[in-house]
PDB file of N, CA and C in Angstrom:
ATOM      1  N   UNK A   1       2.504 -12.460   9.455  1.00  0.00           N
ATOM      2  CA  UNK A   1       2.348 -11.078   9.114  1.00  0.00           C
ATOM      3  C   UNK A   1       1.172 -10.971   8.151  1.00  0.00           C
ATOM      4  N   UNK A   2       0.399  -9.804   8.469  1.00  0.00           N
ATOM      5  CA  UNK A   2      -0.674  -9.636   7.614  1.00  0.00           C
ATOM      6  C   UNK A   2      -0.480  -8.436   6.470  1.00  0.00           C
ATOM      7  N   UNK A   3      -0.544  -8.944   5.044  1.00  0.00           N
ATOM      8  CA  UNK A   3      -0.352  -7.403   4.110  1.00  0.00           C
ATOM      9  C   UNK A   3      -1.185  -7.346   2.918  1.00  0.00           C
ATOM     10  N   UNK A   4      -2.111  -6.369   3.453  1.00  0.00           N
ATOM     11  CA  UNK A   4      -3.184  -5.502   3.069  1.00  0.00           C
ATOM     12  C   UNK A   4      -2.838  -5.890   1.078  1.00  0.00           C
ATOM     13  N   UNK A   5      -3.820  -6.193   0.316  1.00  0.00           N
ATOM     14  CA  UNK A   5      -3.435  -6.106  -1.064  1.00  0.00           C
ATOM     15  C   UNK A   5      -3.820  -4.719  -1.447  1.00  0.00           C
ATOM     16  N   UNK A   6      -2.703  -4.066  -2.210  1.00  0.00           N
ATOM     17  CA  UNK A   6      -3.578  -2.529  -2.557  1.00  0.00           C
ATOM     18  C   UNK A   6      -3.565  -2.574  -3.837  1.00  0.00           C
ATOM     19  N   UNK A   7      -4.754  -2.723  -5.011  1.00  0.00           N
ATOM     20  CA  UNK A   7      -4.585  -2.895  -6.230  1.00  0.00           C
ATOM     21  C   UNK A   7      -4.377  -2.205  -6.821  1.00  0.00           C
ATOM     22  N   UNK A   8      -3.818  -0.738  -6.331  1.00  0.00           N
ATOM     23  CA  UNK A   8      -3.919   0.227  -7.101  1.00  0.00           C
ATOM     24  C   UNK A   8      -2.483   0.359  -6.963  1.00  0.00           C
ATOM     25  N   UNK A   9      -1.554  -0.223  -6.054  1.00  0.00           N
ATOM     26  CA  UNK A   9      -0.031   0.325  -5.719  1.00  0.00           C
ATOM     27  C   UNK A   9       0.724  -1.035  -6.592  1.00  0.00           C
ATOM     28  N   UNK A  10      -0.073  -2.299  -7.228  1.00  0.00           N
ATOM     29  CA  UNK A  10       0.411  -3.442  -7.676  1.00  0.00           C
ATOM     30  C   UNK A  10      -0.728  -4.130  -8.018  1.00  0.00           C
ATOM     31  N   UNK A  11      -1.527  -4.714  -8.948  1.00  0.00           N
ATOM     32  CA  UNK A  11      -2.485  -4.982  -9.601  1.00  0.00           C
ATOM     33  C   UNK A  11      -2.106  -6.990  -9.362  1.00  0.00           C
ATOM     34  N   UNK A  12      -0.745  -6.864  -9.740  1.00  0.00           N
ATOM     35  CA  UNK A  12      -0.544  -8.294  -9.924  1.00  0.00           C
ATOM     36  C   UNK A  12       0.426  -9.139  -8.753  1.00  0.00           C
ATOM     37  N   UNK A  13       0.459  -7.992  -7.538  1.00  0.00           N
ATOM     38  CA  UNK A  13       1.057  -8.840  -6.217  1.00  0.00           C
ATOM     39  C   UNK A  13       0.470 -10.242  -5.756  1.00  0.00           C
ATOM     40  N   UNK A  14      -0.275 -10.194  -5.572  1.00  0.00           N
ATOM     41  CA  UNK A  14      -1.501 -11.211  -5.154  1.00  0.00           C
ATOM     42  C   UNK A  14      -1.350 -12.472  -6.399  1.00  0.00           C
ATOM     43  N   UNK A  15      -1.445 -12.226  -7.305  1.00  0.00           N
ATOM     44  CA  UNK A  15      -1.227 -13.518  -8.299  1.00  0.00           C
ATOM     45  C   UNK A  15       0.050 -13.956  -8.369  1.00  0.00           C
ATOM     46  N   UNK A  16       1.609 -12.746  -8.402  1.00  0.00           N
ATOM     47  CA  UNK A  16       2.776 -13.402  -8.324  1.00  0.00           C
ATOM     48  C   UNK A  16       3.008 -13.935  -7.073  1.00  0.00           C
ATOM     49  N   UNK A  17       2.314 -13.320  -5.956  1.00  0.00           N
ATOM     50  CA  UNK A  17       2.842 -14.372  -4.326  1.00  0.00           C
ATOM     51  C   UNK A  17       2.096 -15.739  -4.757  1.00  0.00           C
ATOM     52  N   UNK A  18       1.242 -16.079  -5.175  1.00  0.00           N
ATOM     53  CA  UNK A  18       0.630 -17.351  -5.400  1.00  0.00           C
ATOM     54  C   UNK A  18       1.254 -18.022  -6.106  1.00  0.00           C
ATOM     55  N   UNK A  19       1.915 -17.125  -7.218  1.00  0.00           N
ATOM     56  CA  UNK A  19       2.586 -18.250  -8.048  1.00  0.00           C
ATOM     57  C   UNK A  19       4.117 -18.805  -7.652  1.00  0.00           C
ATOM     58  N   UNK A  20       4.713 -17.984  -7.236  1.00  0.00           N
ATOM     59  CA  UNK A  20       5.664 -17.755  -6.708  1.00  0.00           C
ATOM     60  C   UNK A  20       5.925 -19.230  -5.123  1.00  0.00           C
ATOM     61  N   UNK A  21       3.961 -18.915  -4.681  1.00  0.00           N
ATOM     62  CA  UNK A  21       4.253 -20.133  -3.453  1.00  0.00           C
ATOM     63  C   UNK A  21       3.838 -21.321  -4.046  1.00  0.00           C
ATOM     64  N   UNK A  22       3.401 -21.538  -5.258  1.00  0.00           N
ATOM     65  CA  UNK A  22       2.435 -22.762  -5.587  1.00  0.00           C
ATOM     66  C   UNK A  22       3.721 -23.896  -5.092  1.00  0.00           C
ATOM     67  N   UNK A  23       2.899 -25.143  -5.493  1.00  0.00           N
ATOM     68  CA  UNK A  23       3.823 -26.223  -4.594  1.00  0.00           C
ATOM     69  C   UNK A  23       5.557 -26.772  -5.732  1.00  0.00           C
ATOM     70  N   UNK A  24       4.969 -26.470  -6.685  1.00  0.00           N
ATOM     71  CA  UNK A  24       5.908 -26.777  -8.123  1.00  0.00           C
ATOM     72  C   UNK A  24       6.792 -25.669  -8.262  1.00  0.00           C
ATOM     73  N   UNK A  25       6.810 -24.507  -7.690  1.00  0.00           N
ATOM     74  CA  UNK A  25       8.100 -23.565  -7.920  1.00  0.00           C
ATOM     75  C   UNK A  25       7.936 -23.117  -6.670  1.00  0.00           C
ATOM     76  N   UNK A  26       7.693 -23.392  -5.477  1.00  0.00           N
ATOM     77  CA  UNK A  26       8.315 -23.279  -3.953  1.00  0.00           C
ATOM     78  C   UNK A  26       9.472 -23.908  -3.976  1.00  0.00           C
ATOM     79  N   UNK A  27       9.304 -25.367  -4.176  1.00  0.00           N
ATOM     80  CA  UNK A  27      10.421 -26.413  -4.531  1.00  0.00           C
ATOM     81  C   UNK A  27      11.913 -26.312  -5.158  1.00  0.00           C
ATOM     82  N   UNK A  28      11.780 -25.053  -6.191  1.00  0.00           N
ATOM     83  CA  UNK A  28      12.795 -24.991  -6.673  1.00  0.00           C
ATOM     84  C   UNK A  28      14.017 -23.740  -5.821  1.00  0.00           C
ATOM     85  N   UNK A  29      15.256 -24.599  -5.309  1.00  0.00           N
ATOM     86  CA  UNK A  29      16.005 -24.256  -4.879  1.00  0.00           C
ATOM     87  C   UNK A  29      16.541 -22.857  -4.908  1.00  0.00           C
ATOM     88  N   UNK A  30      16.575 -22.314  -5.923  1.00  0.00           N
ATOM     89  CA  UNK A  30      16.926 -20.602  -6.551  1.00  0.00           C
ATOM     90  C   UNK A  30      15.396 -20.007  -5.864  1.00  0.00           C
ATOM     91  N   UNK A  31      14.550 -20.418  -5.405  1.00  0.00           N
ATOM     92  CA  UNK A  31      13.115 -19.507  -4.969  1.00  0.00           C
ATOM     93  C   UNK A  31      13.321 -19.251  -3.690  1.00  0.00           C
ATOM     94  N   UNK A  32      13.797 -17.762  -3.519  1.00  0.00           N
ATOM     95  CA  UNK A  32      13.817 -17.421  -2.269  1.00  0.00           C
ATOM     96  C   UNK A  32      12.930 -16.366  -1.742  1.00  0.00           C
ATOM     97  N   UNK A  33      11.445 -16.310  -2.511  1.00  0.00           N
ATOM     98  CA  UNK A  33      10.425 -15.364  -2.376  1.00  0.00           C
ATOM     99  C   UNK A  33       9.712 -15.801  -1.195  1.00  0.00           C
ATOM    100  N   UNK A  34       9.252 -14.434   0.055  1.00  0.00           N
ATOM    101  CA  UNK A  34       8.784 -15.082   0.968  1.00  0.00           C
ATOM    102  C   UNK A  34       7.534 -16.035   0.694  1.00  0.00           C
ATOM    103  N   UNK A  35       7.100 -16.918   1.169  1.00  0.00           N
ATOM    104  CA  UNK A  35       6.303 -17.745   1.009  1.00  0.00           C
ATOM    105  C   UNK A  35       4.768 -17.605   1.409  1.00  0.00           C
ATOM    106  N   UNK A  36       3.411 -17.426   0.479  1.00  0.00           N
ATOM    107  CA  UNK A  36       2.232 -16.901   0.854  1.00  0.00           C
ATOM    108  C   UNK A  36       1.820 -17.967   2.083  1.00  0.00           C
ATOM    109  N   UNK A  37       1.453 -17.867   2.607  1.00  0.00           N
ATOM    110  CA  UNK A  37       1.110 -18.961   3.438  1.00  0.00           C
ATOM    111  C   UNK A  37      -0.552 -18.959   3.776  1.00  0.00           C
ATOM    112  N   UNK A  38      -1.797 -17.826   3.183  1.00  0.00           N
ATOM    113  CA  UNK A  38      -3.061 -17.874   3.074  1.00  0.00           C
ATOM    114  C   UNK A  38      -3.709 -16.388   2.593  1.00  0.00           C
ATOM    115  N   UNK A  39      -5.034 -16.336   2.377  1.00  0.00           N
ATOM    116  CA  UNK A  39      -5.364 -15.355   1.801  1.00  0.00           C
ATOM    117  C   UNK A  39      -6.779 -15.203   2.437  1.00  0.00           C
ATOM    118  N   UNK A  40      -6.432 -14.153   2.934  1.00  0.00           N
ATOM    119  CA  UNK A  40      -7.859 -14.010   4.016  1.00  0.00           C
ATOM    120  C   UNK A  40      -8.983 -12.893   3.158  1.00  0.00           C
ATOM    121  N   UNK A  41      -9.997 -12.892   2.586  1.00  0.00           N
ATOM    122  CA  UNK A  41     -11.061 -12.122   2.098  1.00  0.00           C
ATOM    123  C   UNK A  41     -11.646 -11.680   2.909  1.00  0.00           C
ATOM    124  N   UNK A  42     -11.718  -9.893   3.393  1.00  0.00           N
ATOM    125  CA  UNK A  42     -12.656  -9.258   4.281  1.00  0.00           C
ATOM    126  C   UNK A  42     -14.036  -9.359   4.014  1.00  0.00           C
ATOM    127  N   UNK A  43     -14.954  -9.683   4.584  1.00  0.00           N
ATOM    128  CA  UNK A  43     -16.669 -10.184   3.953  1.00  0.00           C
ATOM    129  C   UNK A  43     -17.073  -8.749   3.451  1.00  0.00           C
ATOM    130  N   UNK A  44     -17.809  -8.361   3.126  1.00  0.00           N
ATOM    131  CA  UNK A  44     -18.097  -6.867   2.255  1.00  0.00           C
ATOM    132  C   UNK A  44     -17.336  -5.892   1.866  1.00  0.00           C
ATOM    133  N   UNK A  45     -16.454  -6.318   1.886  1.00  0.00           N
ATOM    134  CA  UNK A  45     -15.442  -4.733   1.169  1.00  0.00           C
ATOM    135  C   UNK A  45     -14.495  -5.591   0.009  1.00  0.00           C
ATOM    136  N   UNK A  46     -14.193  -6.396  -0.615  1.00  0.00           N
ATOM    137  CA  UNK A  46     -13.630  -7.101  -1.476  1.00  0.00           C
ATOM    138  C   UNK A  46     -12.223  -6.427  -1.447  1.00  0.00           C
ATOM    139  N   UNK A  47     -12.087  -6.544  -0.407  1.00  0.00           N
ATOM    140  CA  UNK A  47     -10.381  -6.630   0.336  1.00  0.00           C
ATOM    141  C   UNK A  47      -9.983  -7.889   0.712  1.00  0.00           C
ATOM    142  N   UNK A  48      -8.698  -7.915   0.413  1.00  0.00           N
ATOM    143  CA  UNK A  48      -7.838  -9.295   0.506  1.00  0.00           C
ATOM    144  C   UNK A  48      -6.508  -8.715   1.449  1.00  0.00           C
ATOM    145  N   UNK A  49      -5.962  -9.754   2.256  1.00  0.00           N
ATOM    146  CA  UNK A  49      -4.925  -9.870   3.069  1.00  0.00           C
ATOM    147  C   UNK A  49      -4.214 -10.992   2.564  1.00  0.00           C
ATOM    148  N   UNK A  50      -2.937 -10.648   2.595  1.00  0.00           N
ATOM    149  CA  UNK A  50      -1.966 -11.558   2.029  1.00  0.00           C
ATOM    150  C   UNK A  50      -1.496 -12.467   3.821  1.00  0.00           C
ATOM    151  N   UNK A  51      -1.299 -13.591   3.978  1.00  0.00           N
ATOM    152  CA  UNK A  51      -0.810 -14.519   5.301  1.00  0.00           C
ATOM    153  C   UNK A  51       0.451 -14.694   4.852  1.00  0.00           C
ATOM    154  N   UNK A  52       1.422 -14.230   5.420  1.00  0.00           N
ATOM    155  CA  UNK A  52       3.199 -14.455   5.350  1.00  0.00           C
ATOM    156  C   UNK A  52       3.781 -14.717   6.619  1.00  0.00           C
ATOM    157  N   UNK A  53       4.963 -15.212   6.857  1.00  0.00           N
ATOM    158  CA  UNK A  53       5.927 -15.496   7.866  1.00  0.00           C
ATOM    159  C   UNK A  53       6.095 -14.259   8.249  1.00  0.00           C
ATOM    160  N   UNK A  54       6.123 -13.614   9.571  1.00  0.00           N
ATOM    161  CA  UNK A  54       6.993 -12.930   9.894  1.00  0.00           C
ATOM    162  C   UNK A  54       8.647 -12.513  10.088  1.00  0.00           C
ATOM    163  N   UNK A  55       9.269 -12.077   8.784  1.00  0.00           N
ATOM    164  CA  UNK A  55      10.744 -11.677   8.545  1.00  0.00           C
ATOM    165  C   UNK A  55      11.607 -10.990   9.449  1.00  0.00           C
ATOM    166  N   UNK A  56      12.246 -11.131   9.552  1.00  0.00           N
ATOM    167  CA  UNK A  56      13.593  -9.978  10.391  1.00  0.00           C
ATOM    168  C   UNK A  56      13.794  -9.166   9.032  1.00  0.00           C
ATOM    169  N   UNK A  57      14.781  -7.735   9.415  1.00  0.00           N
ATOM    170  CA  UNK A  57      15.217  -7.359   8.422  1.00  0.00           C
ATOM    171  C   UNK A  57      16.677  -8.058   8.676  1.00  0.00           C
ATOM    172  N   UNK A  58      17.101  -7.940   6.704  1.00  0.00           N
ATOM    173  CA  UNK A  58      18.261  -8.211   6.337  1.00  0.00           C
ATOM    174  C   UNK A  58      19.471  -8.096   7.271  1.00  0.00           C
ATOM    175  N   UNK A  59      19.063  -6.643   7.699  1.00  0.00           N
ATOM    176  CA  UNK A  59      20.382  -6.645   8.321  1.00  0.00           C
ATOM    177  C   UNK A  59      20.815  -6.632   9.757  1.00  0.00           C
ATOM    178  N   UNK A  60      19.635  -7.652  10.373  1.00  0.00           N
ATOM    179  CA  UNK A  60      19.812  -7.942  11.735  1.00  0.00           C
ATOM    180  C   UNK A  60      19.531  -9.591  12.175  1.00  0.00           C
ATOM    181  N   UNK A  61      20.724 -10.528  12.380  1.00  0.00           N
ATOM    182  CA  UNK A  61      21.712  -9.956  12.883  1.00  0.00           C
ATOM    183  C   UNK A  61      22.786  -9.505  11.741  1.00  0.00           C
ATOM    184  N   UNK A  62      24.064  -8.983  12.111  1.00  0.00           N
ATOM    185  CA  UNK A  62      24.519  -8.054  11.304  1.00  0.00           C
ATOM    186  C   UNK A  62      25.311  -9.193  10.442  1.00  0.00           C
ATOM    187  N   UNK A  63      25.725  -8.932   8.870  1.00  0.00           N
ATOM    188  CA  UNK A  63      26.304  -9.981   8.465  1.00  0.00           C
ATOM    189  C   UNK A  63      28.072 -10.027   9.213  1.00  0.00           C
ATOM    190  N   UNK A  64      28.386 -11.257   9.364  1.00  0.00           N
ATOM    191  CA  UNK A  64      29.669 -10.794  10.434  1.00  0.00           C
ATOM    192  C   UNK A  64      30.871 -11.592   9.617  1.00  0.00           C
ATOM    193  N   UNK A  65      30.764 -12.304   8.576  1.00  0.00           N
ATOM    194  CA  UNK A  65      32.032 -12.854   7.336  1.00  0.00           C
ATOM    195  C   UNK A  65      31.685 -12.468   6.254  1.00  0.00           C
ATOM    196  N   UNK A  66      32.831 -12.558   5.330  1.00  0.00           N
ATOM    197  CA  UNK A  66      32.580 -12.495   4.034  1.00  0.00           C
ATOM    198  C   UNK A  66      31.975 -13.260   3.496  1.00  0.00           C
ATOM    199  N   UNK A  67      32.297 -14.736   3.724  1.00  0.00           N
ATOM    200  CA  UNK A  67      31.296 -15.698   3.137  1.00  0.00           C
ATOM    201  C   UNK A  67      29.516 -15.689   3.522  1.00  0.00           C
ATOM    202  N   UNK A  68      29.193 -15.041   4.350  1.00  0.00           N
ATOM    203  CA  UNK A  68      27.899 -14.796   5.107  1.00  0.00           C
ATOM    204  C   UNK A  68      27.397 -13.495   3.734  1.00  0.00           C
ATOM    205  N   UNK A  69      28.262 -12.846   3.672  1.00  0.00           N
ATOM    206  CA  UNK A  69      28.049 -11.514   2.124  1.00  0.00           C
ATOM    207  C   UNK A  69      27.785 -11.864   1.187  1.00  0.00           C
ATOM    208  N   UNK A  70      28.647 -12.959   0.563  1.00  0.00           N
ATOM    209  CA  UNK A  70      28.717 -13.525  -0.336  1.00  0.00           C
ATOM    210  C   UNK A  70      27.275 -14.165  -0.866  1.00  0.00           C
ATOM    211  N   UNK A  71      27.041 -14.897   0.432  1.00  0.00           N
ATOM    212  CA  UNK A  71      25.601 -16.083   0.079  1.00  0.00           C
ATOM    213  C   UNK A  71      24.482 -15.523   0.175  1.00  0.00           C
ATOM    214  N   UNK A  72      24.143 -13.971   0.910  1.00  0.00           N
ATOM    215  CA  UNK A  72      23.466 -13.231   0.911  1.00  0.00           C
ATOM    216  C   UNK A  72      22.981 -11.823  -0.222  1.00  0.00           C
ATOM    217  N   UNK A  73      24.438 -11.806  -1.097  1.00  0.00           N
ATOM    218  CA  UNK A  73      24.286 -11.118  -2.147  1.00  0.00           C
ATOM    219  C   UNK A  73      23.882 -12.559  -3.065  1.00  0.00           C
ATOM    220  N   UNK A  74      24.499 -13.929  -3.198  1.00  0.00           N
ATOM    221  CA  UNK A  74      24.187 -14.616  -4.492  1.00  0.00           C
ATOM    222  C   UNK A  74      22.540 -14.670  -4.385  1.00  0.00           C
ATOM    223  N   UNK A  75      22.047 -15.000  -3.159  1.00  0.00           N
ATOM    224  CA  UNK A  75      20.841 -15.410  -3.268  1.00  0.00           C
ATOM    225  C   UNK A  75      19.509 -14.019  -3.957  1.00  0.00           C
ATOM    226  N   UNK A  76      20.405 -12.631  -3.433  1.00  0.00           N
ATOM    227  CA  UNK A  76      19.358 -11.610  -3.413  1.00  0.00           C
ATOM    228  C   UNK A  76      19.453 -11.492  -5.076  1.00  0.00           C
ATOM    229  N   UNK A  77      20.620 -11.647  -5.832  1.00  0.00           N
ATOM    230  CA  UNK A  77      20.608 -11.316  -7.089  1.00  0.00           C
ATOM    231  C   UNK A  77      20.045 -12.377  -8.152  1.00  0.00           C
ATOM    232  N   UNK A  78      19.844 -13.498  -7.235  1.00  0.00           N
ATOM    233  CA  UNK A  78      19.420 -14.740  -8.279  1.00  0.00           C
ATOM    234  C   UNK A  78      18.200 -14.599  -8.637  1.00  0.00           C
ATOM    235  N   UNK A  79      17.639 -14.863  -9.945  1.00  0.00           N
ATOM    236  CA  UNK A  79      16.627 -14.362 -10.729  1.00  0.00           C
ATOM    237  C   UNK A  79      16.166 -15.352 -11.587  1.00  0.00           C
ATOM    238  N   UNK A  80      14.605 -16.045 -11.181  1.00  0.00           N
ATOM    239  CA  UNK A  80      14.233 -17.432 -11.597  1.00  0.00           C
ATOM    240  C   UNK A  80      13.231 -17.412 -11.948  1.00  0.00           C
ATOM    241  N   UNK A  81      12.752 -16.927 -13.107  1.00  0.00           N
ATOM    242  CA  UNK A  81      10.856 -17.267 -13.815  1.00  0.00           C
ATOM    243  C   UNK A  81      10.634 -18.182 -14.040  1.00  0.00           C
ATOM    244  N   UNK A  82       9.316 -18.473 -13.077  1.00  0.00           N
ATOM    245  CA  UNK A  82       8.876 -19.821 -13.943  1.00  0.00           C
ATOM    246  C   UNK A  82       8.484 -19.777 -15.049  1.00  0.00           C
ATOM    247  N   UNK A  83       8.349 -21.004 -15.834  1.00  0.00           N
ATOM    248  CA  UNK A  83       7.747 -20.983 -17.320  1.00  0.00           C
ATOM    249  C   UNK A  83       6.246 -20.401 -17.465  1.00  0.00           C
ATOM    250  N   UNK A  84       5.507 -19.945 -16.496  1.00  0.00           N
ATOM    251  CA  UNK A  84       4.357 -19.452 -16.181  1.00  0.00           C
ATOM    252  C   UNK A  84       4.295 -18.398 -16.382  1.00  0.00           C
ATOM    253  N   UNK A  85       5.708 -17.748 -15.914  1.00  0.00           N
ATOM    254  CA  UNK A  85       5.745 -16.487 -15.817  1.00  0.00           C
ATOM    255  C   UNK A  85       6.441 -15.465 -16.499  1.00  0.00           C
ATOM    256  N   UNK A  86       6.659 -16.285 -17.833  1.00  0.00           N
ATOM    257  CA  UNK A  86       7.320 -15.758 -18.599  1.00  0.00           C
ATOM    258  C   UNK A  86       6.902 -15.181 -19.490  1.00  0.00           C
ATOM    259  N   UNK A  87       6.035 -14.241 -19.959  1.00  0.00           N
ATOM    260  CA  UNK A  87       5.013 -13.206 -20.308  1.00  0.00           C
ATOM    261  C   UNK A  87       5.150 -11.921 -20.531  1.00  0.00           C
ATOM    262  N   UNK A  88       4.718 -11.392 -20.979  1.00  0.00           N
ATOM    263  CA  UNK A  88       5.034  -9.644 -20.679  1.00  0.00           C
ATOM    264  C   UNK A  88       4.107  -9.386 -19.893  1.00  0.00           C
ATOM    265  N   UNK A  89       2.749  -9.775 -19.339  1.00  0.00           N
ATOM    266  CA  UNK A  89       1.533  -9.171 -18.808  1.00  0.00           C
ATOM    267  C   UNK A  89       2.420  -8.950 -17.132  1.00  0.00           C
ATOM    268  N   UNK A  90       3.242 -10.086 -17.057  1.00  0.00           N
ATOM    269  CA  UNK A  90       3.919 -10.330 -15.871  1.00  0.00           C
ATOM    270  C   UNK A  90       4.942  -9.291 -15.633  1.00  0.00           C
ATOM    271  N   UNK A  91       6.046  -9.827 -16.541  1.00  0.00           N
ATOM    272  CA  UNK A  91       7.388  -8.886 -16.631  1.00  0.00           C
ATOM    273  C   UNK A  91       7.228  -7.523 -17.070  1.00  0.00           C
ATOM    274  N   UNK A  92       5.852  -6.754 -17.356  1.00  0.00           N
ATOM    275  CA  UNK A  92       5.995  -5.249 -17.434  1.00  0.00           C
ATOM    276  C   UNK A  92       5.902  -4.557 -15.989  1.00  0.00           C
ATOM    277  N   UNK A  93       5.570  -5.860 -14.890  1.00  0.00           N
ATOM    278  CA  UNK A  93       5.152  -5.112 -13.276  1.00  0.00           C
ATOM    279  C   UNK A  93       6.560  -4.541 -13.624  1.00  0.00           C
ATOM    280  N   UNK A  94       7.941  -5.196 -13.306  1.00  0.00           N
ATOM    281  CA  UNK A  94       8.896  -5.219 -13.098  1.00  0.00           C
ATOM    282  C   UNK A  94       9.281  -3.922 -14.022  1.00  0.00           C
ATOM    283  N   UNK A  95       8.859  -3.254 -15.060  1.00  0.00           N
ATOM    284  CA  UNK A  95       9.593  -2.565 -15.668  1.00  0.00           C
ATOM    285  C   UNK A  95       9.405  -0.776 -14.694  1.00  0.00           C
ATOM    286  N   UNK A  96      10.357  -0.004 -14.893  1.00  0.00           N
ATOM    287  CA  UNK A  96      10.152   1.186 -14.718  1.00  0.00           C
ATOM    288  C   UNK A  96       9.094   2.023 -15.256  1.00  0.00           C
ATOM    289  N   UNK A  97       8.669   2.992 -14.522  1.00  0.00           N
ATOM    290  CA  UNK A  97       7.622   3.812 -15.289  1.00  0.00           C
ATOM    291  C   UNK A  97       8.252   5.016 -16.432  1.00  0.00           C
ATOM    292  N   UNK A  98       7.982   5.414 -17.405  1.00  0.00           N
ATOM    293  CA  UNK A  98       8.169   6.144 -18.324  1.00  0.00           C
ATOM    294  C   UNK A  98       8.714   7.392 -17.906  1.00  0.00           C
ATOM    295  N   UNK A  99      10.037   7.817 -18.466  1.00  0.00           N
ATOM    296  CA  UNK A  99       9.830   9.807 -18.042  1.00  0.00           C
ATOM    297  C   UNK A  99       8.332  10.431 -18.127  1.00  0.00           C
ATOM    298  N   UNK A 100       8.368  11.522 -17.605  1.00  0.00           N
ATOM    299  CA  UNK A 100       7.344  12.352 -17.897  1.00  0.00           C
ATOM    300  C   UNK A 100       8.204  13.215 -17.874  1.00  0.00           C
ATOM    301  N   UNK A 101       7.808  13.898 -19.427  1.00  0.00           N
ATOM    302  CA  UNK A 101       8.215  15.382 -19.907  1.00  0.00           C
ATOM    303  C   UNK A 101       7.645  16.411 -19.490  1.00  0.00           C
ATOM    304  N   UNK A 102       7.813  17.764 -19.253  1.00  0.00           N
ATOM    305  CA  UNK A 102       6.867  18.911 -19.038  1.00  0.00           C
ATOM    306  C   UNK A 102       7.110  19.726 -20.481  1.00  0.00           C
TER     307      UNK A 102
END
């Protein structure tokens, strides 16, 4: 699958898929982020394409036990920074944006 980087919708996608695939925290068992697999640069427009596996969605095929729920909620909720990424420059992507008052 090919996905367009838009720096204006995520500034720091492109550096967390990298870090996220490097070879030292792919490895670790709790990392269930899809995996970058290349980064293609369009020649004059300084556009980047992210190279990923092509996914199914979640919910096909359908989950059909509880234990199938189970291992599919532990994995979606498990939550693993690397020591890299333990920062605020990083962890503010993740935060919500501010009210806006009128």
């Amino acid at each position: 699958m090919l996905k367009k980087v838009l720096p204006e919708e995520g500034p720091y996608e492109l550096r967390i898929a990298q870090l996220f695939s490097s070879p030292e925290v792919a490895r670790d068992p709790r990392n269930h982020c899809v995996p970058l697999l290349d980064v293609i640069e369009i020649p004059n427009t300084g556009q980047k394409l992210m190279v990923m596996p092509f996914l199914r969605p979640f919910k096909n095929p359908r989950l059909q036990t509880f234990g199938e729920f189970v291992g599919f909620f532990t994995q979606v909720c498990e939550v693993s920074f690397p020591e890299s990424c333990r920062h605020q420059s990083i962890l503010m992507v993740f935060e919500p944006e501010p009210p806006v008052h009128a």
